[in-house]
C-alpha atoms as a PDB file:
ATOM      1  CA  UNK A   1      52.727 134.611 103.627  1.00  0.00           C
ATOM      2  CA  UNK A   2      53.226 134.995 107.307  1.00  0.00           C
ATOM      3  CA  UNK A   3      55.842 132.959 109.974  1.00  0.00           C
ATOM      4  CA  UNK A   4      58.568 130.658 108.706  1.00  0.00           C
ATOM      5  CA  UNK A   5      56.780 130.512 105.251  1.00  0.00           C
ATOM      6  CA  UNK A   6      57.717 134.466 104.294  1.00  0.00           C
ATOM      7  CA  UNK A   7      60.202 134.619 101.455  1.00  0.00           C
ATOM      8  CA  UNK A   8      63.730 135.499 102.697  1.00  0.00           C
ATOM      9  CA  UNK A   9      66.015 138.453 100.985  1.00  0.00           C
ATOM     10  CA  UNK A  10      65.995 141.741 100.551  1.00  0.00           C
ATOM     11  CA  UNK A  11      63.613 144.142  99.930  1.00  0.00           C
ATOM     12  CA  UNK A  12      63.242 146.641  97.273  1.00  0.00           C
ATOM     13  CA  UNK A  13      64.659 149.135  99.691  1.00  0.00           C
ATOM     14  CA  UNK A  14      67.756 147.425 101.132  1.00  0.00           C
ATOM     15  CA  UNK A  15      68.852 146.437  97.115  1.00  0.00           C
ATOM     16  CA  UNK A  16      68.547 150.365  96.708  1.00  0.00           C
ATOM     17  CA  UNK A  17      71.238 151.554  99.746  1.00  0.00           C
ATOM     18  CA  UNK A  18      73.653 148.726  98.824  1.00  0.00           C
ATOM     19  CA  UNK A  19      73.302 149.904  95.122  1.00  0.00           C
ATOM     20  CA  UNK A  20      74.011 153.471  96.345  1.00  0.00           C
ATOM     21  CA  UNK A  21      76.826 152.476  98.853  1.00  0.00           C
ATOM     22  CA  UNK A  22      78.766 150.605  96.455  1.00  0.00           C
ATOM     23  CA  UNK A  23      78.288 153.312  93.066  1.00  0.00           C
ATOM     24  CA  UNK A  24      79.670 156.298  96.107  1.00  0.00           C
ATOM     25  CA  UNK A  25      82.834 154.344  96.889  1.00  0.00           C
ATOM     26  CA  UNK A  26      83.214 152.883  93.732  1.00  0.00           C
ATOM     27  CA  UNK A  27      83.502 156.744  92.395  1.00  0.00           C
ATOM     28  CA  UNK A  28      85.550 157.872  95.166  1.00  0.00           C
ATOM     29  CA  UNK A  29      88.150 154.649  94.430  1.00  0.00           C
ATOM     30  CA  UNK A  30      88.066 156.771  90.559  1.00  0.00           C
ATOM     31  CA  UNK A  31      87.599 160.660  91.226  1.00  0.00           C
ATOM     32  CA  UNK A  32      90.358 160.823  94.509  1.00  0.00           C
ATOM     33  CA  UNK A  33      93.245 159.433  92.297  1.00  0.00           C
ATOM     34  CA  UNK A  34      92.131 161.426  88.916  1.00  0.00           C
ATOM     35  CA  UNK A  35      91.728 164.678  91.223  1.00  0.00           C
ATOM     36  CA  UNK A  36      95.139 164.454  91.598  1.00  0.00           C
ATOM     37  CA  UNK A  37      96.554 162.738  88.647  1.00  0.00           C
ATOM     38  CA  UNK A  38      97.494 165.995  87.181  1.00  0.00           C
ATOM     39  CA  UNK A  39      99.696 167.382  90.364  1.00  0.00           C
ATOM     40  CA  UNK A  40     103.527 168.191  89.311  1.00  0.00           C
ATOM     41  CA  UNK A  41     105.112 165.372  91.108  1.00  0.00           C
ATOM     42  CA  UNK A  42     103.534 162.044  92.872  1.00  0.00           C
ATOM     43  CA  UNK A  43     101.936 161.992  96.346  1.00  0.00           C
ATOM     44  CA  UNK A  44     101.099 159.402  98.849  1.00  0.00           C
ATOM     45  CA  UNK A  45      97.697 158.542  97.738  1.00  0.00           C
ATOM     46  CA  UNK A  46      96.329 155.859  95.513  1.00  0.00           C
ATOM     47  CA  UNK A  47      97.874 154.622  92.058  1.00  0.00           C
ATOM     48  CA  UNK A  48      99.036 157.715  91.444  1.00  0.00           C
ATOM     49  CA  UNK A  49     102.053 157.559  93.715  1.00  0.00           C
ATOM     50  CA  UNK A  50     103.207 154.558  91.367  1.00  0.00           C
ATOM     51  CA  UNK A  51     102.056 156.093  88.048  1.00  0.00           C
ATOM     52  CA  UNK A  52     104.768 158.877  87.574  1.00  0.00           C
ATOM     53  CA  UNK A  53     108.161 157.370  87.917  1.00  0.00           C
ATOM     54  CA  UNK A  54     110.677 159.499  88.579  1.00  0.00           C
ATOM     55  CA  UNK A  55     112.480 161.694  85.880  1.00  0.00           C
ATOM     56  CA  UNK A  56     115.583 159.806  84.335  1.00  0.00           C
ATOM     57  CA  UNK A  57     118.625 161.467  85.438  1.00  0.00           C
ATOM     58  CA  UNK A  58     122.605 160.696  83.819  1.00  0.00           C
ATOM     59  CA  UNK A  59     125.859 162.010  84.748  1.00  0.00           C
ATOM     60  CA  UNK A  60     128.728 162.473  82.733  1.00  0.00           C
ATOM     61  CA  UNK A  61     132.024 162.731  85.490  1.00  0.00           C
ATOM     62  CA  UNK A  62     134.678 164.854  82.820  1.00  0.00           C
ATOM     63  CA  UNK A  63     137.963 163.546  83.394  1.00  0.00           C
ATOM     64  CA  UNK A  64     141.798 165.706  83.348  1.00  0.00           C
ATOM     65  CA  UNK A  65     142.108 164.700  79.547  1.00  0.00           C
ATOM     66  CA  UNK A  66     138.047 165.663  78.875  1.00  0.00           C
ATOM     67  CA  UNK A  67     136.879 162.624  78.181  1.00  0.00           C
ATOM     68  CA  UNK A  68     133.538 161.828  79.729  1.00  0.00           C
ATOM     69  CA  UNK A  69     132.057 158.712  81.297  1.00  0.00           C
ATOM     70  CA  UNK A  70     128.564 158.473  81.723  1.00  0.00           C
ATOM     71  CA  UNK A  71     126.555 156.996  84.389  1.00  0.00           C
ATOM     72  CA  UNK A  72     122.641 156.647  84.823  1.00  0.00           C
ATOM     73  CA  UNK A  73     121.011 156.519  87.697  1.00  0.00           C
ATOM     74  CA  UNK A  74     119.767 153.153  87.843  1.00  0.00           C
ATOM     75  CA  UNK A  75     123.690 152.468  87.948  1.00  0.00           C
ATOM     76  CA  UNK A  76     124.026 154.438  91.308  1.00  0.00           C
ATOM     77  CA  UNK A  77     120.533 153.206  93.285  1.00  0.00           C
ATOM     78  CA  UNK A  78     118.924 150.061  93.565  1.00  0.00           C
ATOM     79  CA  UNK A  79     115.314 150.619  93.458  1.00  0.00           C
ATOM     80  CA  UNK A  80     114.813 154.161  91.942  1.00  0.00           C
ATOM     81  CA  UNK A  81     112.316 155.959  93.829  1.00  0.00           C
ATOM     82  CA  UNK A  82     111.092 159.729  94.095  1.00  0.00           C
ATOM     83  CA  UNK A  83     112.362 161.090  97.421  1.00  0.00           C
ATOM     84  CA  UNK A  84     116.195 159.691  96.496  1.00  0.00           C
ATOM     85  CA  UNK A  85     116.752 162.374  94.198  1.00  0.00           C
ATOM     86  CA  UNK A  86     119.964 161.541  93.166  1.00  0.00           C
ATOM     87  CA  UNK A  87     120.961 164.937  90.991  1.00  0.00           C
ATOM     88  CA  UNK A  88     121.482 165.969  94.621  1.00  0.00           C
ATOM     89  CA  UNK A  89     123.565 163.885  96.356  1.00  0.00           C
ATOM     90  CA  UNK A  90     125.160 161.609  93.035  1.00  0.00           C
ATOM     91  CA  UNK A  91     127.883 164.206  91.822  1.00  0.00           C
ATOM     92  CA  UNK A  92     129.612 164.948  95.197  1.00  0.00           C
ATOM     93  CA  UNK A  93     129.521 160.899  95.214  1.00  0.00           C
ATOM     94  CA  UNK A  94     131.086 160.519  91.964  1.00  0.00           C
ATOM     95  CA  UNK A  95     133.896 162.981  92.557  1.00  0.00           C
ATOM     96  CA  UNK A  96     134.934 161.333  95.340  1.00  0.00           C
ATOM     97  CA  UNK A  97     134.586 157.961  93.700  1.00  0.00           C
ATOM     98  CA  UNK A  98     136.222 158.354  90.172  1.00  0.00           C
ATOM     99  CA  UNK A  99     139.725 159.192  90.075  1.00  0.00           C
ATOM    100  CA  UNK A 100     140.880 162.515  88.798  1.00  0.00           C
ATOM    101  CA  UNK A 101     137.427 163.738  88.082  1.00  0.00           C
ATOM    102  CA  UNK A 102     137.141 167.180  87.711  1.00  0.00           C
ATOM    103  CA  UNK A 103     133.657 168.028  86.941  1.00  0.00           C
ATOM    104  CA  UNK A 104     130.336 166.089  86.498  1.00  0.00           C
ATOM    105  CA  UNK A 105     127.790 167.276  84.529  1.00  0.00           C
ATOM    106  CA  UNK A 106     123.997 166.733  85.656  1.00  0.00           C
ATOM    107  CA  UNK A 107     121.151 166.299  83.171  1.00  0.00           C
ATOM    108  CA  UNK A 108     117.674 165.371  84.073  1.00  0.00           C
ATOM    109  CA  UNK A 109     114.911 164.690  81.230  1.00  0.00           C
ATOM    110  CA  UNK A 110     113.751 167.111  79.503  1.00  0.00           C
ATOM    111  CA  UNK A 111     115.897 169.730  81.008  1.00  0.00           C
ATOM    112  CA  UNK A 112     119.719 171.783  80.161  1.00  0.00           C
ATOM    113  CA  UNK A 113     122.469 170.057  81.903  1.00  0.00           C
ATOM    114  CA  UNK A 114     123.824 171.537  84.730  1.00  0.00           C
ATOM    115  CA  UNK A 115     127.384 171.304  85.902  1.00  0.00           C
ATOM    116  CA  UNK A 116     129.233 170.489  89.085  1.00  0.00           C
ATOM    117  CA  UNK A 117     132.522 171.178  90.168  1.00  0.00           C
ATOM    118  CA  UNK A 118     134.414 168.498  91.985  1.00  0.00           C
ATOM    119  CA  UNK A 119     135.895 170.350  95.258  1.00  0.00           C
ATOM    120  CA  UNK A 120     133.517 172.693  95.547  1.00  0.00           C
END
């Protein structure tokens, strides 16, 4: 068939590179966030950034009579999010916020609790 008569679509070829296009990005879209899926902390690429919440973090402010009032961190932030790390900013904020506080001690998941002195 010849002219306006000639079947329309694509040929054998074109099918081929569309097929290859779409099975090279569709394995980038998986091996780019698995390559980095087992890094210590998330990064700014893909689902990954959204798949590793940041570690739960509570803080006990020790009062002059040594009784303890605990506070998590979803108490202190709005939105928890990685780079607001609040084991470093959350106990000088506490000491200055609860009266006669004299200590706050610091424990993130999975870890020892550390201790900080209010004053220092």
């Amino acid at each position: 068939m010849t002219g306006p008569e000639r079947e329309r679509g694509w040929s054998a070829r074109a099918v081929l590179a569309a097929v290859a296009c779409c099975a090279i990005l569709a394995g980038l879209q998986v091996a780019l966030p698995l390559s980095v899926l087992r890094s210590e902390r998330p990064i700014g690429f893909g689902w990954h950034m959204y798949a590793h919440g940041p570690d739960r973090v509570r803080f006990e402010v020790v009062g002059p009579d040594g009784r303890a009032t605990t506070f998590e961190d979803h108490e202190l932030v709005a939105r928890r999010r990685p780079e607001l790390r609040p084991e470093t900013w959350a106990p000088t904020f506490l000491c200055s916020r609860v009266p006669g506080a004299l200590e706050v001690r610091i424990t993130l998941e999975g870890e020892d609790p550390r201790v900080h002195r209010c004053g220092d």
